[in-house]
N, C-alpha and C. Protein backbone atom coordinates (compact mmCIF):
# COMPACT_ATOMS: atom_id res chain seq x y z
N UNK A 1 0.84 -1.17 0.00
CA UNK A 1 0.00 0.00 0.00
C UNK A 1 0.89 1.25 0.00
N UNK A 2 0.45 1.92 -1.04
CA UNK A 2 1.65 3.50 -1.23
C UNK A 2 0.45 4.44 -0.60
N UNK A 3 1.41 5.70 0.45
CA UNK A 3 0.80 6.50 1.00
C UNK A 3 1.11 7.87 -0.06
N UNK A 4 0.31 8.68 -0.16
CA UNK A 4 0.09 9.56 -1.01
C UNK A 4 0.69 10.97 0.13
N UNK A 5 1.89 11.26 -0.22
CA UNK A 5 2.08 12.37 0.21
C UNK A 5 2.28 14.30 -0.28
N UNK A 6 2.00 14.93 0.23
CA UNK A 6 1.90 16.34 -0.48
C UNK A 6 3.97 16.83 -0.87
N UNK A 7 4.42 16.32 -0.45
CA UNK A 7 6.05 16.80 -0.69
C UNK A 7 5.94 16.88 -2.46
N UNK A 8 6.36 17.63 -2.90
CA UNK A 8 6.86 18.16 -4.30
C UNK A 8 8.34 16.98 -4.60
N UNK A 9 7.87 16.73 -6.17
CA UNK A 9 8.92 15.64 -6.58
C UNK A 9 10.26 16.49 -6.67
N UNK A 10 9.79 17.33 -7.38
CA UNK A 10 11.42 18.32 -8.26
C UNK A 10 11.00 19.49 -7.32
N UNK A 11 12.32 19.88 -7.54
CA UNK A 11 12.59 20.92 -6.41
C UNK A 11 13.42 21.97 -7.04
N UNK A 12 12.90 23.02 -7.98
CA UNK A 12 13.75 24.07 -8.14
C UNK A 12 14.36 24.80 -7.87
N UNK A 13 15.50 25.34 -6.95
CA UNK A 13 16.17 26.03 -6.30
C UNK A 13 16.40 27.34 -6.22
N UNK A 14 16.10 27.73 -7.53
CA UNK A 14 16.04 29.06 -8.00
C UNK A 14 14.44 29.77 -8.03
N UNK A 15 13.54 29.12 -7.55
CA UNK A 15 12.22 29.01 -7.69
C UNK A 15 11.92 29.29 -6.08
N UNK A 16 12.26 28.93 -5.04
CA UNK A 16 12.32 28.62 -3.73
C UNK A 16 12.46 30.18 -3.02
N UNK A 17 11.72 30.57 -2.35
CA UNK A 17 12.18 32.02 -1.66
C UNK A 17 12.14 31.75 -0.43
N UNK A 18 13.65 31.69 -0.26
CA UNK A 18 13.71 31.76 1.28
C UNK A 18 13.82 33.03 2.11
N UNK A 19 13.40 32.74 3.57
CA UNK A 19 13.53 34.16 4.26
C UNK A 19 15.19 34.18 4.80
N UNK A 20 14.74 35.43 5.35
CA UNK A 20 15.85 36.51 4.96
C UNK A 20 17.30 35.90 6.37
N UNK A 21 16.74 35.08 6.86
CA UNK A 21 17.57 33.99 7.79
C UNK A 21 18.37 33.23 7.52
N UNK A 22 17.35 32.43 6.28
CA UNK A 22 17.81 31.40 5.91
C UNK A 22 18.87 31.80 4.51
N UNK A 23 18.71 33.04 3.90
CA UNK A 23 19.81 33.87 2.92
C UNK A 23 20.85 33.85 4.03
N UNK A 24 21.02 34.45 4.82
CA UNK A 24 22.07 34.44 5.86
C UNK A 24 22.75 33.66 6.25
N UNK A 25 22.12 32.45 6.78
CA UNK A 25 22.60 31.36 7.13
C UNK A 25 23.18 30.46 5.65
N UNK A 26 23.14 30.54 4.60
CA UNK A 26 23.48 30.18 3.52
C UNK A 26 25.22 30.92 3.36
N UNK A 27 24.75 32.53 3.02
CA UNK A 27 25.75 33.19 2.85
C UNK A 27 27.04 32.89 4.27
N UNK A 28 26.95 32.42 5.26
CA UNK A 28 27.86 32.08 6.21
C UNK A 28 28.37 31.19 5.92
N UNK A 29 27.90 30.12 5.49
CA UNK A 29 28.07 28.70 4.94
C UNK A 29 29.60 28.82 3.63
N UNK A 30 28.86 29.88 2.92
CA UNK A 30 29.83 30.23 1.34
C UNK A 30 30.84 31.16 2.07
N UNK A 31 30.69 32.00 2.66
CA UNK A 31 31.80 32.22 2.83
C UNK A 31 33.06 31.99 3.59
N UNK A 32 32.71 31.00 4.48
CA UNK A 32 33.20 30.42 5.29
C UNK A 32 34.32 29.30 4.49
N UNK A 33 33.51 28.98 2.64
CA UNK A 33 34.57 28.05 2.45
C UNK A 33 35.24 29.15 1.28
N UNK A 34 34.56 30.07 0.87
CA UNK A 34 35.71 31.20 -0.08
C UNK A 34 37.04 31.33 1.15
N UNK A 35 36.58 31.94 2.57
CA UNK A 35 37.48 32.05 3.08
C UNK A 35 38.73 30.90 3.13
N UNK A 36 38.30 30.05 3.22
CA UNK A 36 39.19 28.64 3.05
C UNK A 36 39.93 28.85 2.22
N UNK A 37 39.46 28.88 0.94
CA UNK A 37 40.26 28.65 -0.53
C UNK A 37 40.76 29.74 -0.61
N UNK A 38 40.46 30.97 0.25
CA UNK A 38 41.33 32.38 -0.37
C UNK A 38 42.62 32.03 0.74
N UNK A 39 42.70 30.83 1.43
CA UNK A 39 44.34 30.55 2.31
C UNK A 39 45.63 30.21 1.66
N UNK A 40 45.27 29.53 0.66
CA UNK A 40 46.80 29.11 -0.35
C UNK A 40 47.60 30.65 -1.13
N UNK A 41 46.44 31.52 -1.71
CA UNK A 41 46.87 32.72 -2.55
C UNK A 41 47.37 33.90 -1.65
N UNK A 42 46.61 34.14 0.19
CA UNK A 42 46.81 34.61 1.03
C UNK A 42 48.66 34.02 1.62
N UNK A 43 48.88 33.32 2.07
CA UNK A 43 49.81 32.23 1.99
C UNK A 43 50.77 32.35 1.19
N UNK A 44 50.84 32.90 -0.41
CA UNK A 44 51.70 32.66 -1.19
C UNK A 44 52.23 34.01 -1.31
N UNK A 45 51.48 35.35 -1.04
CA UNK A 45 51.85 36.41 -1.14
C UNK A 45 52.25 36.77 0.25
N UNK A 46 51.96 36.29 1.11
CA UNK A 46 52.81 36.46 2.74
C UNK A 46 54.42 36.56 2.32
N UNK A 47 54.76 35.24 1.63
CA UNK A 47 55.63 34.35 1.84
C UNK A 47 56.58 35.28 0.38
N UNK A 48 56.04 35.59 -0.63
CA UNK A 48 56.34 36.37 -1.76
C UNK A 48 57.05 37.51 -0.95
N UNK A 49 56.15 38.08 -0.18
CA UNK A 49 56.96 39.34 0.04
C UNK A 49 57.62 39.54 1.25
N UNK A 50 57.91 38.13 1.95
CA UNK A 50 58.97 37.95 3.21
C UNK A 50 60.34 37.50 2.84
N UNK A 51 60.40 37.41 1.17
CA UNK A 51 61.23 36.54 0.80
C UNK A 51 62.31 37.79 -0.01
N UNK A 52 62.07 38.58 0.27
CA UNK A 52 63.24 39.93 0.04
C UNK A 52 62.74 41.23 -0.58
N UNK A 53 63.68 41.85 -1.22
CA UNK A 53 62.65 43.60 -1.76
C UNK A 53 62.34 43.45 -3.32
N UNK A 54 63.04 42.18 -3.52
CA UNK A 54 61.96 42.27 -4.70
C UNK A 54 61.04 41.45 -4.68
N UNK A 55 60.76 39.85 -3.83
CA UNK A 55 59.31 39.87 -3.77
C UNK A 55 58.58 40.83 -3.44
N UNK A 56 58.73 41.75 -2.32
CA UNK A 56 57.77 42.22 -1.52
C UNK A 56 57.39 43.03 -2.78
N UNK A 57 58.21 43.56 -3.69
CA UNK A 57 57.64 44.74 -4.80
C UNK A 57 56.41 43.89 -5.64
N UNK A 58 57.32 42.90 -5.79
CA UNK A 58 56.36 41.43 -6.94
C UNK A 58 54.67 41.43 -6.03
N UNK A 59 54.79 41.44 -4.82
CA UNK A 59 53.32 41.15 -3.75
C UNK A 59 52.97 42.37 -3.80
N UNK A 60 53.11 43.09 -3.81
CA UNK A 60 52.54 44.62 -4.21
C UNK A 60 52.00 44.97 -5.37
N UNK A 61 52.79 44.85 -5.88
CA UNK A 61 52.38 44.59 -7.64
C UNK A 61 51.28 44.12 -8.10
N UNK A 62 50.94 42.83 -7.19
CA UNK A 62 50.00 41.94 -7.81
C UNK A 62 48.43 42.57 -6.98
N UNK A 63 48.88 42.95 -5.42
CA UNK A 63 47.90 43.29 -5.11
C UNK A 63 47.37 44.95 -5.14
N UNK A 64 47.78 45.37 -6.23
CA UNK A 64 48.08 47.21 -6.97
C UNK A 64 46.93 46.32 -7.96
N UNK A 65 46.65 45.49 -8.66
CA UNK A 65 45.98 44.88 -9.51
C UNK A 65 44.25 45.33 -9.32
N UNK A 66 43.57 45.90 -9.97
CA UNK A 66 41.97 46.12 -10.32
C UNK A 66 41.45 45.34 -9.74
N UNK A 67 41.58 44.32 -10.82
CA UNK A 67 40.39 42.68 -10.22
C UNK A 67 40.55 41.83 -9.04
N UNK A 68 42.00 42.10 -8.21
CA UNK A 68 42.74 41.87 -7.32
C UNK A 68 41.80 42.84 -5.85
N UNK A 69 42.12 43.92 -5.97
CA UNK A 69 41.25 44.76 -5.55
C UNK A 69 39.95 44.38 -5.32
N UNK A 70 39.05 44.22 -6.34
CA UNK A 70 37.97 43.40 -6.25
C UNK A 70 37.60 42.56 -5.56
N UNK A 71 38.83 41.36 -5.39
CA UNK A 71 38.52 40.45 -4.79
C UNK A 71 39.05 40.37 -3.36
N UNK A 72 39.74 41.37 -3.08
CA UNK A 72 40.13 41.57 -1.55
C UNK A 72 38.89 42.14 -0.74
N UNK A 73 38.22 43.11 -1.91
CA UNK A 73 37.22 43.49 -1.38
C UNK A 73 35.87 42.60 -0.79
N UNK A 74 35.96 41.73 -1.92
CA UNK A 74 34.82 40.86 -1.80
C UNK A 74 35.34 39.86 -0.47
N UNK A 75 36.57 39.34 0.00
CA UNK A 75 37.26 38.56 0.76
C UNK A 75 36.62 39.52 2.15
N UNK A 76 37.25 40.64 2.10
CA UNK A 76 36.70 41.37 3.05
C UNK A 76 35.11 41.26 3.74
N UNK A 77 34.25 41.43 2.61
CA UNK A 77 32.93 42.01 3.16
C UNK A 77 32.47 40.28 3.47
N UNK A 78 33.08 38.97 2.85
CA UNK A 78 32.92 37.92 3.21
C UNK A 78 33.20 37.53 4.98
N UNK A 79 34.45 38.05 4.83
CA UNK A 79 35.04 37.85 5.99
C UNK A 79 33.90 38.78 7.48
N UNK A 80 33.53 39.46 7.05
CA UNK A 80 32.90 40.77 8.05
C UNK A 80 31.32 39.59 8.12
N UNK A 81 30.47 39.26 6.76
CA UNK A 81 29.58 38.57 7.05
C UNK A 81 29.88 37.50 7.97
N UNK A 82 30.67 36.69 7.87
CA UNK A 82 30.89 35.38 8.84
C UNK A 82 31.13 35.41 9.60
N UNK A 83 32.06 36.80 10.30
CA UNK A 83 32.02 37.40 11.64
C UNK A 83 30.81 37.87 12.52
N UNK A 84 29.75 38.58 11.92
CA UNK A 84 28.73 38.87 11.93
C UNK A 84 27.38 37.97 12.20
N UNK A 85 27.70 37.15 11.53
CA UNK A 85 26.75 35.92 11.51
C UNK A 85 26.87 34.65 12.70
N UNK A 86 28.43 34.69 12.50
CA UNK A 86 28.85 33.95 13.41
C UNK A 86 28.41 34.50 15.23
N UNK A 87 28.45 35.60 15.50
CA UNK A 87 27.97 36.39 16.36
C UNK A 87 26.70 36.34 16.91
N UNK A 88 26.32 36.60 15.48
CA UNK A 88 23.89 36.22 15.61
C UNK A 88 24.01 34.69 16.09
N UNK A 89 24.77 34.07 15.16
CA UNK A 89 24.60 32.19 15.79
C UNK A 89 25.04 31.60 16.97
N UNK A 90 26.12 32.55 17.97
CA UNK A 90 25.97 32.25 19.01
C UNK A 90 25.24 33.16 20.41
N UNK A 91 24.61 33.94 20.07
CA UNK A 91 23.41 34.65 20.60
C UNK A 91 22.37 33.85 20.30
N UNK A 92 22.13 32.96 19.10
CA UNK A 92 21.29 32.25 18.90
C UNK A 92 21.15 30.99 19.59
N UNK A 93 22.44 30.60 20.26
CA UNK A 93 22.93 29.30 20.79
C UNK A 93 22.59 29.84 21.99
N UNK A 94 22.56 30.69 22.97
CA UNK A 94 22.01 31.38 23.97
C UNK A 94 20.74 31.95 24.39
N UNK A 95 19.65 31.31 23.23
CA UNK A 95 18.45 31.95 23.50
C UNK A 95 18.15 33.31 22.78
N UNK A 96 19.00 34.27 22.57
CA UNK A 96 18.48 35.35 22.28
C UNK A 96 18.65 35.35 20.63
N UNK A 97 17.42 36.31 20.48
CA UNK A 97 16.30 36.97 19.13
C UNK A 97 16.35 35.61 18.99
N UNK A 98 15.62 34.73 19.48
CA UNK A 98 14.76 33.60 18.89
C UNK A 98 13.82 33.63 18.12
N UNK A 99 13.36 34.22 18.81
CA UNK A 99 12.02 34.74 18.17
C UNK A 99 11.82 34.89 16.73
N UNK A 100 10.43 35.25 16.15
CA UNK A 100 10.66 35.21 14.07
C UNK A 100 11.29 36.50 13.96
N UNK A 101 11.12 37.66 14.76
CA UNK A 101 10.73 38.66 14.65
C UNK A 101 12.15 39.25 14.77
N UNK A 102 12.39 38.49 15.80
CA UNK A 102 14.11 39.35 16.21
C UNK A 102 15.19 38.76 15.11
N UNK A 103 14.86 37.15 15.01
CA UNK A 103 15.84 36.48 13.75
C UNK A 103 15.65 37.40 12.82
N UNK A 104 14.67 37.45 12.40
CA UNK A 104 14.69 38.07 11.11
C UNK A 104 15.55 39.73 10.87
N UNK A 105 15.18 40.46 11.66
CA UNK A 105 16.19 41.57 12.17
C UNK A 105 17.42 41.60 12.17
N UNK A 106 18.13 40.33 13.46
CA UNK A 106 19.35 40.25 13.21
C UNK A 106 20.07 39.62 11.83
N UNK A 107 19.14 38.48 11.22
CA UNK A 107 19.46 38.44 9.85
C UNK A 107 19.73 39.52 9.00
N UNK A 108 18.96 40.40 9.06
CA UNK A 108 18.86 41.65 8.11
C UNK A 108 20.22 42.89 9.08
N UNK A 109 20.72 42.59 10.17
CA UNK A 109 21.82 43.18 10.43
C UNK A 109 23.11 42.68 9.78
N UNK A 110 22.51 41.45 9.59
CA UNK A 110 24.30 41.07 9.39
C UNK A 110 24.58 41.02 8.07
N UNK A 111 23.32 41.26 7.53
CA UNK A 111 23.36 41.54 5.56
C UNK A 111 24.29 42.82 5.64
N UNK A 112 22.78 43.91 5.96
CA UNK A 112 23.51 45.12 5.83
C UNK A 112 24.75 45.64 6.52
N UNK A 113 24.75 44.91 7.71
CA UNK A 113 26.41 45.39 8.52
C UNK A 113 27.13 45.49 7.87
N UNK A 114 27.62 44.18 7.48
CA UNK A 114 28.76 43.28 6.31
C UNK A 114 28.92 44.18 5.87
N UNK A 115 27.92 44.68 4.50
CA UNK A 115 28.38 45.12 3.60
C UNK A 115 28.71 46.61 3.66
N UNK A 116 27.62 47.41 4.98
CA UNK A 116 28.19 48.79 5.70
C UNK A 116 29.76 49.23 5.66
N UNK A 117 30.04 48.11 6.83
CA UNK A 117 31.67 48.44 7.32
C UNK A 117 32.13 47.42 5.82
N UNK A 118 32.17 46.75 4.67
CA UNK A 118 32.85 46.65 3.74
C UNK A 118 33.24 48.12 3.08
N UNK A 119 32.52 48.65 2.45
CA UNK A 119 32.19 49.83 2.30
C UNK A 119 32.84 50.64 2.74
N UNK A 120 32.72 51.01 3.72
CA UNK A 120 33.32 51.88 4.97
C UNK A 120 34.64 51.85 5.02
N UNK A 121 35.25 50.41 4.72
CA UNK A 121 36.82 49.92 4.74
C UNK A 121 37.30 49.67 3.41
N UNK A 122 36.04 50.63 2.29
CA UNK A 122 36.81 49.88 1.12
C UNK A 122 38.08 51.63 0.59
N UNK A 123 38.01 52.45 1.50
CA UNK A 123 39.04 53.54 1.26
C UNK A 123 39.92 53.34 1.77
N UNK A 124 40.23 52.53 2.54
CA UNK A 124 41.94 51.60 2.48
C UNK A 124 42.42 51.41 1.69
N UNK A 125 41.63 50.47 0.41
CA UNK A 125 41.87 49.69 -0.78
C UNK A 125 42.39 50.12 -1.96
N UNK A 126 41.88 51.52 -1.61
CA UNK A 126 41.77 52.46 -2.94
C UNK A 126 42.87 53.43 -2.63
């Protein structure tokens, strides 16, 4: 005997609107492993420009780079979300903004924080 259940076969992902928590809790997830993979290139330019005055010019050089720029930036405002988030999730591990009302809030802080103080820190860069 087959039981007839309401669950949806296919599941479009791009179709799916999640709330503004569960964007959050996603985006912590991704950047948590960009941060990972940005350790070998982080790592190689440490080591580039400890390794005398003309690496250090060569690690300069590379990070004087546009799209380089770009992506420090983006490393950055990654790095600030997962800090951020990471923060809401252990306030969350403590009981507080449990609630729909407050999650959803602090979700929507740690969007806009992030990308606030990215922002804010991107005239270093420049």
């Amino acid at each position: 005997m087959t039981t007839r259940t309401n669950r949806p076969v296919y599941l479009n992902l791009f179709q799916i609107k999640l709330p503004i928590p569960g964007i959050a809790s996603i985006g912590h997830r991704i950047s948590g492993v960009v941060l990972i993979l940005a350790i070998p290139f982080a790592a190689y330019l440490f080591a580039e420009s400890l390794s005398g005055p003309s690496g250090f010019a060569q690690a300069v050089a590379v990070l004087n780079r546009g799209i380089i720029k770009l992506i420090i930036f983006l490393l950055v405002w990654g790095l600030l979300h997962h800090l951020f988030a990471g923060i809401r999730y252990l306030l969350l591990d403590i009981h507080v903004g449990i609630d729909k009302e407050s999650a959803r809030k602090s979700a929507w802080g740690v969007m806009i924080g992030a990308a606030l103080v990215a922002i804010a820190g991107a005239g270093v860069l420049l």
